[in-house]
Protein backbone atom coordinates (compact mmCIF):
# COMPACT_ATOMS: atom_id res chain seq x y z
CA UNK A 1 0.00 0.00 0.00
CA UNK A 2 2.83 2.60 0.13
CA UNK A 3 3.60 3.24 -3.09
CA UNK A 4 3.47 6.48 -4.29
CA UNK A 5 1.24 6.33 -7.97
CA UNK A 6 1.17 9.60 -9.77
CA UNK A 7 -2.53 11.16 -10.51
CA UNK A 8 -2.77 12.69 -14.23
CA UNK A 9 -5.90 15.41 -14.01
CA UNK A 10 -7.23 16.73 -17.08
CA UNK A 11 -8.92 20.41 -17.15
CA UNK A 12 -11.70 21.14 -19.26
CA UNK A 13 -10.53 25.14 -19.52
CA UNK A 14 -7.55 26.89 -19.58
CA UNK A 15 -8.91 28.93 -16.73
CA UNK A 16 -9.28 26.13 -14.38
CA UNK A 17 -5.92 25.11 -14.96
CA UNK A 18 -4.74 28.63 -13.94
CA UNK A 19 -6.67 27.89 -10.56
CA UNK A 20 -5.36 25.20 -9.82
CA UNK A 21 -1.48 25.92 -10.55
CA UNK A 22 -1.69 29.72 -9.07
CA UNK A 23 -3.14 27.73 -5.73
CA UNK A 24 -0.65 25.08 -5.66
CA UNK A 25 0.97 26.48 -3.24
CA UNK A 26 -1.67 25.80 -0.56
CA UNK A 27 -0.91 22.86 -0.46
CA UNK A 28 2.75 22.54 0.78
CA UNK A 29 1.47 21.46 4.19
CA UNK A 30 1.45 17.92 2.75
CA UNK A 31 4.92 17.91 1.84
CA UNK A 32 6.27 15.39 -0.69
CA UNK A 33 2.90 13.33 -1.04
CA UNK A 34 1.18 16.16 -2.87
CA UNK A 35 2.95 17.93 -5.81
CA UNK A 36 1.13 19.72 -8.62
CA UNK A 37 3.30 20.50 -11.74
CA UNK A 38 2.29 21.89 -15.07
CA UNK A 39 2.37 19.70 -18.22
CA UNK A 40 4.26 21.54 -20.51
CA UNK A 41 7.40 23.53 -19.62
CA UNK A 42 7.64 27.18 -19.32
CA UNK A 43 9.09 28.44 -22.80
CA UNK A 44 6.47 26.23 -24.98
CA UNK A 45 3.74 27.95 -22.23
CA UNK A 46 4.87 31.61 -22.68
CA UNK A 47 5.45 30.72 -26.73
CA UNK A 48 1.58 29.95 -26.85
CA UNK A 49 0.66 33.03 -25.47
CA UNK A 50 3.44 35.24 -26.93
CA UNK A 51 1.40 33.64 -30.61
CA UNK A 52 -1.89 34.41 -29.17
CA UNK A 53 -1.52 37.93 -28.13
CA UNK A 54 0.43 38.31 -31.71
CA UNK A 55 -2.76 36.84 -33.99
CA UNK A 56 -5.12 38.95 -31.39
CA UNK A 57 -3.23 42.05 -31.94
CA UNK A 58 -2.80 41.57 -35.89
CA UNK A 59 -6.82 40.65 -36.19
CA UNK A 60 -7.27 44.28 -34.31
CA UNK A 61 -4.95 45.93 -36.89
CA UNK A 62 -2.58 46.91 -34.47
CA UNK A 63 1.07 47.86 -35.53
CA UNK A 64 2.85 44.45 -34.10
CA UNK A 65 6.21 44.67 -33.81
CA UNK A 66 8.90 41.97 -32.56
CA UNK A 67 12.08 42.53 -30.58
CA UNK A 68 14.42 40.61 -28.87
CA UNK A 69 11.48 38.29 -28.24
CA UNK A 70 9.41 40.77 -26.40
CA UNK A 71 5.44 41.54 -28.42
CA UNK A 72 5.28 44.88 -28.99
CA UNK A 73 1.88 46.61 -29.60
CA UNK A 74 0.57 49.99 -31.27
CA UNK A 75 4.64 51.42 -29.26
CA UNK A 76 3.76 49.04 -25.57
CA UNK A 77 5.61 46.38 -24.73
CA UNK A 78 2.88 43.80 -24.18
CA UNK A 79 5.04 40.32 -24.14
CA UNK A 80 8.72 39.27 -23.51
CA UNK A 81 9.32 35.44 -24.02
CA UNK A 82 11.72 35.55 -21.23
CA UNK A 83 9.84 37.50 -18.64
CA UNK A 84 5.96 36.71 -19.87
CA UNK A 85 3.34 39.49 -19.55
CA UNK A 86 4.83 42.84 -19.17
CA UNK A 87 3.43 45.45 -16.67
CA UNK A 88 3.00 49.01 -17.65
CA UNK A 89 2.57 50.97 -14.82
């Protein structure tokens, strides 16, 4: 009975998956029986959304232009692949 069997949970949306990983953290009172990890790494995550907020921008008419990896729209930085969403404050 003590083996330790890994649990694969499928989300229906993309929100509920950002739930569930931005909560993760609750749950470090269990220590190392409970882990949540994401299924695809970081870069291939922040690519998706760097392409998304591209196409979005482009359908819009925007002036999209690229830079060192960081989405720039209509003169804001919107995206950096290395740093993900950027904040203009």
């Amino acid at each position: 009975m003590g083996k330790c069997r890994p649990v694969l949970v499928k989300l229906q949306t993309v929100w509920d998956r950002r739930i569930v990983l931005s909560n993760c953290h609750k749950l470090k009172n269990y220590g190392d029986r409970v882990s949540v990890a994401p299924d695809e790494p970081i870069d291939v995550r922040r690519r998706r959304v760097f392409d998304r907020l591209k196409e979005k921008a482009e359908r819009n008419g925007s002036v999209v232009v690229i830079d060192n990896d960081v989405l720039i729209v209509d003169n804001a930085k919107v995206y950096s692949m290395k740093d993900g969403p950027v904040h203009n404050g």
